[in-house]
PDB file of N, CA and C in Angstrom:
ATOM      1  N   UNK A   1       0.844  -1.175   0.000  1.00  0.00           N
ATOM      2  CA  UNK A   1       0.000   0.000   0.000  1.00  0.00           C
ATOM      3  C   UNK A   1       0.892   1.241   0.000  1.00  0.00           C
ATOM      4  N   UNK A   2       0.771   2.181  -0.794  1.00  0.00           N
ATOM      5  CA  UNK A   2       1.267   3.507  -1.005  1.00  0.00           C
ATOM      6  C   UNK A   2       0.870   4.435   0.038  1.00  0.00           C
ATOM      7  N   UNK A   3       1.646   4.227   1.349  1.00  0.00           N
ATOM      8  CA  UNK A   3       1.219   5.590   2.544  1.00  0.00           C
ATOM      9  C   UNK A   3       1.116   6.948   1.955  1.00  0.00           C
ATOM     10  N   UNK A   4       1.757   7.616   1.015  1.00  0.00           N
ATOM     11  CA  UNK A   4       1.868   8.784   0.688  1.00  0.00           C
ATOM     12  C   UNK A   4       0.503   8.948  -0.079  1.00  0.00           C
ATOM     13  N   UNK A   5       0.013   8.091  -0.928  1.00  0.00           N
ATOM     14  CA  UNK A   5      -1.152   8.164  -1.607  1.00  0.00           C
ATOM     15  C   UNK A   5      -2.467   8.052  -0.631  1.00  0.00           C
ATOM     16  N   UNK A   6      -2.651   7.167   0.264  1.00  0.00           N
ATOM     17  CA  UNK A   6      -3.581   6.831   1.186  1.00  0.00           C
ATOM     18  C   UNK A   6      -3.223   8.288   1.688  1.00  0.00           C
ATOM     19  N   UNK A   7      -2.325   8.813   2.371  1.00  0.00           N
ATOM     20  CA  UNK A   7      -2.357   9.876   3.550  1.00  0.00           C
ATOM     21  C   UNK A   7      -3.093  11.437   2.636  1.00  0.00           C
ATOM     22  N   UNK A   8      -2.767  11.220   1.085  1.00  0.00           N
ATOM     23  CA  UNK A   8      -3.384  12.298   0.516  1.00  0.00           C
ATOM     24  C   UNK A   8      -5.123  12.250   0.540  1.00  0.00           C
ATOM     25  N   UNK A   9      -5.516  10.696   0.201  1.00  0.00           N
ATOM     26  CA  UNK A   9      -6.429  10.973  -0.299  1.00  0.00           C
ATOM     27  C   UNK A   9      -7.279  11.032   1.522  1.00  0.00           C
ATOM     28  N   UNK A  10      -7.206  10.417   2.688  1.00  0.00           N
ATOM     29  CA  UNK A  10      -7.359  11.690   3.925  1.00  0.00           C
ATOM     30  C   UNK A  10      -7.897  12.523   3.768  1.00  0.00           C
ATOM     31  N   UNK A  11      -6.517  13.359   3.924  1.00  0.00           N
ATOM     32  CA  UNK A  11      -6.299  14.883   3.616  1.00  0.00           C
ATOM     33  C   UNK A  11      -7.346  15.342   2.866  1.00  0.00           C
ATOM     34  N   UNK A  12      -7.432  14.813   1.212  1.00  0.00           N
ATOM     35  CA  UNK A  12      -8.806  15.611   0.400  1.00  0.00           C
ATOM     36  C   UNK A  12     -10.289  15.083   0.906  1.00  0.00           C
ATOM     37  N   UNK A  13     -10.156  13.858   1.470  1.00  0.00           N
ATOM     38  CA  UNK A  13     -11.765  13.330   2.116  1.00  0.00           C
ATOM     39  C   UNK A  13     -11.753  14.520   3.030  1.00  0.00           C
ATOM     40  N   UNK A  14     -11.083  15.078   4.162  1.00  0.00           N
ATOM     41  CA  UNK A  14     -11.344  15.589   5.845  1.00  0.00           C
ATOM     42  C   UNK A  14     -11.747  16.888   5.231  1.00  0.00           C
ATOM     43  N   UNK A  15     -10.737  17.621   4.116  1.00  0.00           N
ATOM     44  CA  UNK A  15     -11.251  18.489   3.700  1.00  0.00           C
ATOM     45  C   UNK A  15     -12.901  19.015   3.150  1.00  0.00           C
ATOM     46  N   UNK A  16     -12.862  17.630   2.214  1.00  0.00           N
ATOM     47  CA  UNK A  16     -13.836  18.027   1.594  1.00  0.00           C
ATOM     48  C   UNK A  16     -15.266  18.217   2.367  1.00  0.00           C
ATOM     49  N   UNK A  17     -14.813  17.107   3.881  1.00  0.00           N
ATOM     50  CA  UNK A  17     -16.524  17.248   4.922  1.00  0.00           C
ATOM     51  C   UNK A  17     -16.230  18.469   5.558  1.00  0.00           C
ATOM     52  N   UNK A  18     -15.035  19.521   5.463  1.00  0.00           N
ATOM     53  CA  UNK A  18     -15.203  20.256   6.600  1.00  0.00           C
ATOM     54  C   UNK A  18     -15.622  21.535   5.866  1.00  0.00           C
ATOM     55  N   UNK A  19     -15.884  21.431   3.936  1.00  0.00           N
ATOM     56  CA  UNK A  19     -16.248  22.106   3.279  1.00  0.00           C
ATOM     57  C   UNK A  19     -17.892  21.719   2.734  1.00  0.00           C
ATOM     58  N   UNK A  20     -18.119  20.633   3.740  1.00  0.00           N
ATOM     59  CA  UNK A  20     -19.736  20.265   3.484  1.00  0.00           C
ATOM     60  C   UNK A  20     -19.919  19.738   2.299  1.00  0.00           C
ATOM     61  N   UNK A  21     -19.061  19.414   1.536  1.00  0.00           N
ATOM     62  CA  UNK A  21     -18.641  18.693  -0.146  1.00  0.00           C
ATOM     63  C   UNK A  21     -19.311  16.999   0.229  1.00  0.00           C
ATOM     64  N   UNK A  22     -20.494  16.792   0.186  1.00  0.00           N
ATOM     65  CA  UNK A  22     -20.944  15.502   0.393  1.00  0.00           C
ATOM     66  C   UNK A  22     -21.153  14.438  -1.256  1.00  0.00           C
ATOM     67  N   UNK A  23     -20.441  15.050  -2.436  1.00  0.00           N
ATOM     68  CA  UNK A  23     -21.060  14.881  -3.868  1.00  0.00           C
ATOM     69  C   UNK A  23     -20.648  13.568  -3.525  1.00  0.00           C
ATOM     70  N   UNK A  24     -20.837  13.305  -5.407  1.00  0.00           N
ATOM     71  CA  UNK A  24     -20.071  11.943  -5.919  1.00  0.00           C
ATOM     72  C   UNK A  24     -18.493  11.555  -5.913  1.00  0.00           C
ATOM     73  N   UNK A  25     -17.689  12.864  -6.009  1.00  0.00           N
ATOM     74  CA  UNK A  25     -16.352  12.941  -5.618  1.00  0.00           C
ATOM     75  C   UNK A  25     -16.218  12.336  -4.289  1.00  0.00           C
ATOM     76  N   UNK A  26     -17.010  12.913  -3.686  1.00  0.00           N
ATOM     77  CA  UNK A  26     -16.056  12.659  -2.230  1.00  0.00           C
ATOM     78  C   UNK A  26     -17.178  11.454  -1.661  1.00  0.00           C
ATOM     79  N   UNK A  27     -17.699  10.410  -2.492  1.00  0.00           N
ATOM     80  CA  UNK A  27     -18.063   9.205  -2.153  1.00  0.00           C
ATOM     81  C   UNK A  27     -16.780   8.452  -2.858  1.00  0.00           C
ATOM     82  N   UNK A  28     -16.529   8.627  -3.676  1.00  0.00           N
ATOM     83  CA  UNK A  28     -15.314   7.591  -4.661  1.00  0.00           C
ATOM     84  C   UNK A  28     -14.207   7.890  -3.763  1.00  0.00           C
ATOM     85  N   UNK A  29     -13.835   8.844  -3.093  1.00  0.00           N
ATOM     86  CA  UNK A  29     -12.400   9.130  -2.733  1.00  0.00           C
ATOM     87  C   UNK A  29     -12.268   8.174  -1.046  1.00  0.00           C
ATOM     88  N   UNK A  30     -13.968   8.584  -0.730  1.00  0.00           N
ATOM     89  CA  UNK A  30     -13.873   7.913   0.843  1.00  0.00           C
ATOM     90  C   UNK A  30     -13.775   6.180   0.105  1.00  0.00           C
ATOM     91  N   UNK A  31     -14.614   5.866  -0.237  1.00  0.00           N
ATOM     92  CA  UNK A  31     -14.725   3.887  -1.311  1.00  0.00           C
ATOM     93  C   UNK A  31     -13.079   4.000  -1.504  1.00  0.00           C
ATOM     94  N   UNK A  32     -12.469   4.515  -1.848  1.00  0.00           N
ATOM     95  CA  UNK A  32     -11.199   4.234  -2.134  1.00  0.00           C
ATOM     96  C   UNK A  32     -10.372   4.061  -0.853  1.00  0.00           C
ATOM     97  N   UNK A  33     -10.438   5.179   0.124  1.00  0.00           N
ATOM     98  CA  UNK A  33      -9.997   4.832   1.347  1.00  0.00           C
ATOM     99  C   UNK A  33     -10.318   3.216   1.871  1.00  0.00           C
ATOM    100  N   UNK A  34     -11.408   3.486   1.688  1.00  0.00           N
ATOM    101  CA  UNK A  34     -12.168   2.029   2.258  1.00  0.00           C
ATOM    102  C   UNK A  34     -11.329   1.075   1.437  1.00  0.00           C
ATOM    103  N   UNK A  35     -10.955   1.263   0.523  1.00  0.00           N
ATOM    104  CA  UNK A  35     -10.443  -0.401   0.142  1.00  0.00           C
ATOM    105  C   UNK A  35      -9.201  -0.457   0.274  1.00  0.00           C
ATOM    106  N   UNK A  36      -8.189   0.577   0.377  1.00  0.00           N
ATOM    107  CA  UNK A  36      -6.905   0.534   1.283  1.00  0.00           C
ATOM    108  C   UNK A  36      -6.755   0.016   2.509  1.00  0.00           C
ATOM    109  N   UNK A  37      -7.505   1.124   2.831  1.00  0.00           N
ATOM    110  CA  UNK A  37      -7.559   0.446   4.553  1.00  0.00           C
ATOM    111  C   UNK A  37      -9.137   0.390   5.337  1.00  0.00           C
ATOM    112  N   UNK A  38      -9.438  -1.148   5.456  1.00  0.00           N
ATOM    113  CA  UNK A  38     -10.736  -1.438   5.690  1.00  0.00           C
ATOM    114  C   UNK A  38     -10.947  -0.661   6.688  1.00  0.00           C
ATOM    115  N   UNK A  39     -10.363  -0.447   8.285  1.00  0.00           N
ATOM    116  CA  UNK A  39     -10.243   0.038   9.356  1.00  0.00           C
ATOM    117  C   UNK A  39     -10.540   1.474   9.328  1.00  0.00           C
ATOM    118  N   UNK A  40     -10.730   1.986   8.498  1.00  0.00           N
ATOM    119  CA  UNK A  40     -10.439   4.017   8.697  1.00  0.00           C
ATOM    120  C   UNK A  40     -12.003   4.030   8.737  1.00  0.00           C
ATOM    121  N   UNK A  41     -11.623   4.457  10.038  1.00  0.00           N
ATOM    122  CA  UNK A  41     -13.288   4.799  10.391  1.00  0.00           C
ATOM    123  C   UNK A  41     -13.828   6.336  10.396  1.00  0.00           C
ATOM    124  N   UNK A  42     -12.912   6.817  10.136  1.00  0.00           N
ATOM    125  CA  UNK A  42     -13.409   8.445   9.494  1.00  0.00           C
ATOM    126  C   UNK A  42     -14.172   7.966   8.364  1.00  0.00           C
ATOM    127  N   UNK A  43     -13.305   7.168   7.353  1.00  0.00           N
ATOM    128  CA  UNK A  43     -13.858   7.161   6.043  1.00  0.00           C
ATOM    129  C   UNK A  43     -15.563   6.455   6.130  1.00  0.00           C
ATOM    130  N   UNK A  44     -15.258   5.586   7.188  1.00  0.00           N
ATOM    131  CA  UNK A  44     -17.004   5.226   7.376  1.00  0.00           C
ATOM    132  C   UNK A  44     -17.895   6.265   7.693  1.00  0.00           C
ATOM    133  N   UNK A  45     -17.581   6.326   9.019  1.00  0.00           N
ATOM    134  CA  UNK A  45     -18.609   7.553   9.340  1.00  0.00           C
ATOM    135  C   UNK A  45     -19.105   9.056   7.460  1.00  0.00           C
ATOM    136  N   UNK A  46     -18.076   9.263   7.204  1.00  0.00           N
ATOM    137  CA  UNK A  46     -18.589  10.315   6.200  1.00  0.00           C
ATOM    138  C   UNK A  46     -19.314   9.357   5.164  1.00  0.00           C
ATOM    139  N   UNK A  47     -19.007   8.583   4.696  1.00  0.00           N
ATOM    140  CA  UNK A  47     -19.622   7.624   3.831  1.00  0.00           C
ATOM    141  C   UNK A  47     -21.178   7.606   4.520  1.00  0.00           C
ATOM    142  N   UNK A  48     -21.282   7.281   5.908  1.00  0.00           N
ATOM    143  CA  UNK A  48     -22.397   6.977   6.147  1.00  0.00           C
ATOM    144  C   UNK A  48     -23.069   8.451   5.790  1.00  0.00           C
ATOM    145  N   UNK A  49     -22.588   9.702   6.491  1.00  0.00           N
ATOM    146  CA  UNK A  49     -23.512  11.250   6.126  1.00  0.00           C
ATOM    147  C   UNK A  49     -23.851  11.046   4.436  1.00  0.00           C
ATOM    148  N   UNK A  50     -22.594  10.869   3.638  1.00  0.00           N
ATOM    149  CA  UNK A  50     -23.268  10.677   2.345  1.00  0.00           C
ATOM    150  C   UNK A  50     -24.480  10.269   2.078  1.00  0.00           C
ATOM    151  N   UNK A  51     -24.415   8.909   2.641  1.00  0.00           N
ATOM    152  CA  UNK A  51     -25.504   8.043   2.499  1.00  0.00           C
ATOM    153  C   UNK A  51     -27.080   8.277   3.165  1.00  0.00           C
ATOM    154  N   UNK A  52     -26.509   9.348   4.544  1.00  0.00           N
ATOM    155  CA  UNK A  52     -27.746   9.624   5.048  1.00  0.00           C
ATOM    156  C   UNK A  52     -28.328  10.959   3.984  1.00  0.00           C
ATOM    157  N   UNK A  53     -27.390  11.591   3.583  1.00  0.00           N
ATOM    158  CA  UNK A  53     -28.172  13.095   2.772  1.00  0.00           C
ATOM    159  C   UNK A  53     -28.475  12.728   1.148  1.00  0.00           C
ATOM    160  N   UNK A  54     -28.281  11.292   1.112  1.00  0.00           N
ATOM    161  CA  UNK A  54     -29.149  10.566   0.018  1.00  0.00           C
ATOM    162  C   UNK A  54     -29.765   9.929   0.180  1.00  0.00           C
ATOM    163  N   UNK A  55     -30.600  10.005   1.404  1.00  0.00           N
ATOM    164  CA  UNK A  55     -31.965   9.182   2.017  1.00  0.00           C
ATOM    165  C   UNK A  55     -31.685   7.722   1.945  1.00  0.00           C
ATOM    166  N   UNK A  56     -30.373   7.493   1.772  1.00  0.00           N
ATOM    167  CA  UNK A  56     -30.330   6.088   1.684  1.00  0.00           C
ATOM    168  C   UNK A  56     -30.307   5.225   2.930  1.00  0.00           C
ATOM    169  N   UNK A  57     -31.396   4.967   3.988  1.00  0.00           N
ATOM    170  CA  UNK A  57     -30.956   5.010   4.940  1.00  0.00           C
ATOM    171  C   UNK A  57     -30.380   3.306   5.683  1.00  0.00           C
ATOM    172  N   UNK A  58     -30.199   2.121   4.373  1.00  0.00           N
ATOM    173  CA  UNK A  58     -29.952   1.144   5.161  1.00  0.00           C
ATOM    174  C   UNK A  58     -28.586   1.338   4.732  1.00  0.00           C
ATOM    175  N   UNK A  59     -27.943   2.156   3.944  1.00  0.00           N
ATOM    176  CA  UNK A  59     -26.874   1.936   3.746  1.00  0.00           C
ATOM    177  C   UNK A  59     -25.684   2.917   4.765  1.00  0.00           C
ATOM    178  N   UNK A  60     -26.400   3.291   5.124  1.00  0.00           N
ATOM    179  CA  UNK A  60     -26.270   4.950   6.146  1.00  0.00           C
ATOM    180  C   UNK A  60     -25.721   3.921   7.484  1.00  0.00           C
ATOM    181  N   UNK A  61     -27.041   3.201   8.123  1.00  0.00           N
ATOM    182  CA  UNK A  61     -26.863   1.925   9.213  1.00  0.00           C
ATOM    183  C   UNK A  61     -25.897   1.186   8.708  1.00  0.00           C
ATOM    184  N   UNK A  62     -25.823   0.729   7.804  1.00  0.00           N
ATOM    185  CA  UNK A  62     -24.474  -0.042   7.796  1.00  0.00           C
ATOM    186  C   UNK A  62     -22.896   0.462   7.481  1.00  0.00           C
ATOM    187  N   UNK A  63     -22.907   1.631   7.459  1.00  0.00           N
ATOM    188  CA  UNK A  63     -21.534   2.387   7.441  1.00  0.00           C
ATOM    189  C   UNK A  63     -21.215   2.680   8.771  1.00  0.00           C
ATOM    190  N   UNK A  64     -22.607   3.257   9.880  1.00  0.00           N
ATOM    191  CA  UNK A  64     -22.188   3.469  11.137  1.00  0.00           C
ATOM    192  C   UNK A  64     -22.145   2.536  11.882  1.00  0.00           C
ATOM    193  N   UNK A  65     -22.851   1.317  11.204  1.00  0.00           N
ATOM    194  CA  UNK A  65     -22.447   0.359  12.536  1.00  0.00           C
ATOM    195  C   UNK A  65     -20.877  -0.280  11.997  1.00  0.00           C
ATOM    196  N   UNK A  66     -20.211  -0.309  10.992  1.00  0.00           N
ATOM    197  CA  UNK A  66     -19.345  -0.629  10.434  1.00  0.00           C
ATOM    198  C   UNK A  66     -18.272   0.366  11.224  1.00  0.00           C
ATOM    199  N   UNK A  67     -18.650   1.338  11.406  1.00  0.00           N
ATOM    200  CA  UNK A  67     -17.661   2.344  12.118  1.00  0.00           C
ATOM    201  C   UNK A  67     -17.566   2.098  13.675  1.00  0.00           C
ATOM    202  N   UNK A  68     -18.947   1.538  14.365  1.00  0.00           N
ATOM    203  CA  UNK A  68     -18.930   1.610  15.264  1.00  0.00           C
ATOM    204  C   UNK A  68     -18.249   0.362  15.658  1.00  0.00           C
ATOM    205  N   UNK A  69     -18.120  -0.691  14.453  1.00  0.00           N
ATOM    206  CA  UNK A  69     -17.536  -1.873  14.575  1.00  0.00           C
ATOM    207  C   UNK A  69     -15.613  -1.996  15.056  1.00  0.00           C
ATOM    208  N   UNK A  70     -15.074  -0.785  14.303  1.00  0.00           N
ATOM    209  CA  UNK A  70     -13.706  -0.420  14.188  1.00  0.00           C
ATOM    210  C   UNK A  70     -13.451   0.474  15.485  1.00  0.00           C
ATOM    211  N   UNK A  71     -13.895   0.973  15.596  1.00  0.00           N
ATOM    212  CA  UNK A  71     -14.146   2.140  17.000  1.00  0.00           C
ATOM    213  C   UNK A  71     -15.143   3.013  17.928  1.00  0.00           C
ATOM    214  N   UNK A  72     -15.699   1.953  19.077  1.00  0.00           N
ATOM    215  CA  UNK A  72     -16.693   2.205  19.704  1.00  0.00           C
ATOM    216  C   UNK A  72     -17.019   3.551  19.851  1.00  0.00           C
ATOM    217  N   UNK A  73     -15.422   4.302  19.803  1.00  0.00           N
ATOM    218  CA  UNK A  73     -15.344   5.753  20.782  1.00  0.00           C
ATOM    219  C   UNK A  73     -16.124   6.400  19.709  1.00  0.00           C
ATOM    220  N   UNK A  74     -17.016   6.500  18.618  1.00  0.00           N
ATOM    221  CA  UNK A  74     -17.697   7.105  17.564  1.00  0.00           C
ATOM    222  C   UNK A  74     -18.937   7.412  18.071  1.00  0.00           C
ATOM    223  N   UNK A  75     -19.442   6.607  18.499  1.00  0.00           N
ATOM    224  CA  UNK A  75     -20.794   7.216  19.029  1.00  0.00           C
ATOM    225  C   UNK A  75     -21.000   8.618  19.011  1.00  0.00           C
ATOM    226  N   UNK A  76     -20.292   9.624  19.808  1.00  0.00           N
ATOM    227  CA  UNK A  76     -20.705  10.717  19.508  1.00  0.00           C
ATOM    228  C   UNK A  76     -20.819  11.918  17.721  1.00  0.00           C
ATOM    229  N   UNK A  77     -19.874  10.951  17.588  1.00  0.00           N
ATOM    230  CA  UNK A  77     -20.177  11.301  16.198  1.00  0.00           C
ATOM    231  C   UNK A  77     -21.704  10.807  15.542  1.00  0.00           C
ATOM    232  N   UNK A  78     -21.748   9.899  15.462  1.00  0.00           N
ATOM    233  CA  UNK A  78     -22.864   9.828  15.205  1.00  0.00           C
ATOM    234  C   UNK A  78     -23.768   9.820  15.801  1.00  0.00           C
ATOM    235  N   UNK A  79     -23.949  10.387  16.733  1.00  0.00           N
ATOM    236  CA  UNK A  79     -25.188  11.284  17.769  1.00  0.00           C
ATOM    237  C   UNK A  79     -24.957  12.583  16.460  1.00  0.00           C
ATOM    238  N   UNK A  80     -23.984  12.786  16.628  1.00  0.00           N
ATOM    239  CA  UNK A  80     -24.241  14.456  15.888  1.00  0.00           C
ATOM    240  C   UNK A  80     -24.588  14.451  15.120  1.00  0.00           C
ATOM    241  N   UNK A  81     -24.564  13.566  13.876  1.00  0.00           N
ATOM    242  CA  UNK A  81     -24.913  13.205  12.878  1.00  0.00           C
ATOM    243  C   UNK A  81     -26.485  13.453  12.551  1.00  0.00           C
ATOM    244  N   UNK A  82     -26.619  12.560  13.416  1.00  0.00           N
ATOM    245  CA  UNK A  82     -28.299  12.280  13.721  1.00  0.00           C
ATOM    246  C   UNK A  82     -28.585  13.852  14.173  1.00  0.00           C
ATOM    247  N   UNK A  83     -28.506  14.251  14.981  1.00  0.00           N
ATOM    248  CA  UNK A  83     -29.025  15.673  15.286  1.00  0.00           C
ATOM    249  C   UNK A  83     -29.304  16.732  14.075  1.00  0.00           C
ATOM    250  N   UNK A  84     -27.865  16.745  13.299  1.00  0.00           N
ATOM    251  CA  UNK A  84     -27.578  17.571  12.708  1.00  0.00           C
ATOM    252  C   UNK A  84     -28.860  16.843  10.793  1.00  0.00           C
ATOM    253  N   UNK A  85     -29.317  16.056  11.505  1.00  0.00           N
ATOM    254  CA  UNK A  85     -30.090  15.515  10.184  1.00  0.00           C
ATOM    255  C   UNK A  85     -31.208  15.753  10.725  1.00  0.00           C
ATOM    256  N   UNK A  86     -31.824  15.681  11.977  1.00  0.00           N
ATOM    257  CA  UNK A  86     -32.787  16.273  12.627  1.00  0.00           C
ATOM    258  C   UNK A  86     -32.990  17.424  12.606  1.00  0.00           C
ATOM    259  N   UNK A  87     -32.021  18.490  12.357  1.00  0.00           N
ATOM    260  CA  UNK A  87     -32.232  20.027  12.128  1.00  0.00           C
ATOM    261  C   UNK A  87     -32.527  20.033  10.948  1.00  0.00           C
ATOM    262  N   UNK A  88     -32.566  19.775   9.860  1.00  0.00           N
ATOM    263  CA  UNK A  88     -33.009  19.709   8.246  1.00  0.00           C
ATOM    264  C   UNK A  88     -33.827  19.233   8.101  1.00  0.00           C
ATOM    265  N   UNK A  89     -34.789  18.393   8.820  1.00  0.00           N
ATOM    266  CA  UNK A  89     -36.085  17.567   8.627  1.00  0.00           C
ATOM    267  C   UNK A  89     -37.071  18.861   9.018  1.00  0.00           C
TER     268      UNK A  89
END
């Protein structure tokens, strides 16, 4: 596995959620993380917001429990998640 390539594409996923960039780009870039490294549970969790702000919602459950699978300590993330999808409803 290419660390320098994995550590970029990170870098453009963290960016792109902290620029609210939920498109099709930044589903392929997180899927790509994901198949480097199964474990990156950032890349789940945003995968799952993707999935929740495309009403997709069994696929949404299975990214966060997939996250919650790699690292319990997430929960609050996805509390916020949920909230913050509760303010848009």
């Amino acid at each position: 596995m290419n660390k320098v390539y994995l550590q970029k594409l990170k870098d453009r996923a963290g960016e792109m959620a902290l620029q609210n960039m939920w498109g099709e780009n930044a589903y392929k870039i997180n899927m790509e993380i994901l198949r480097l490294d199964q474990k990156d549970s950032a890349s789940c969790t945003r995968l799952a917001k993707y999935y929740m702000l495309k009403n997709n919602i069994a696929e949404a459950k299975n990214m966060y429990l997939k996250t919650l699978e790699i690292d319990p300590n997430n929960l609050g993330i996805i509390e916020r998640d949920q909230k913050e999808k509760n303010m848009t409803e």
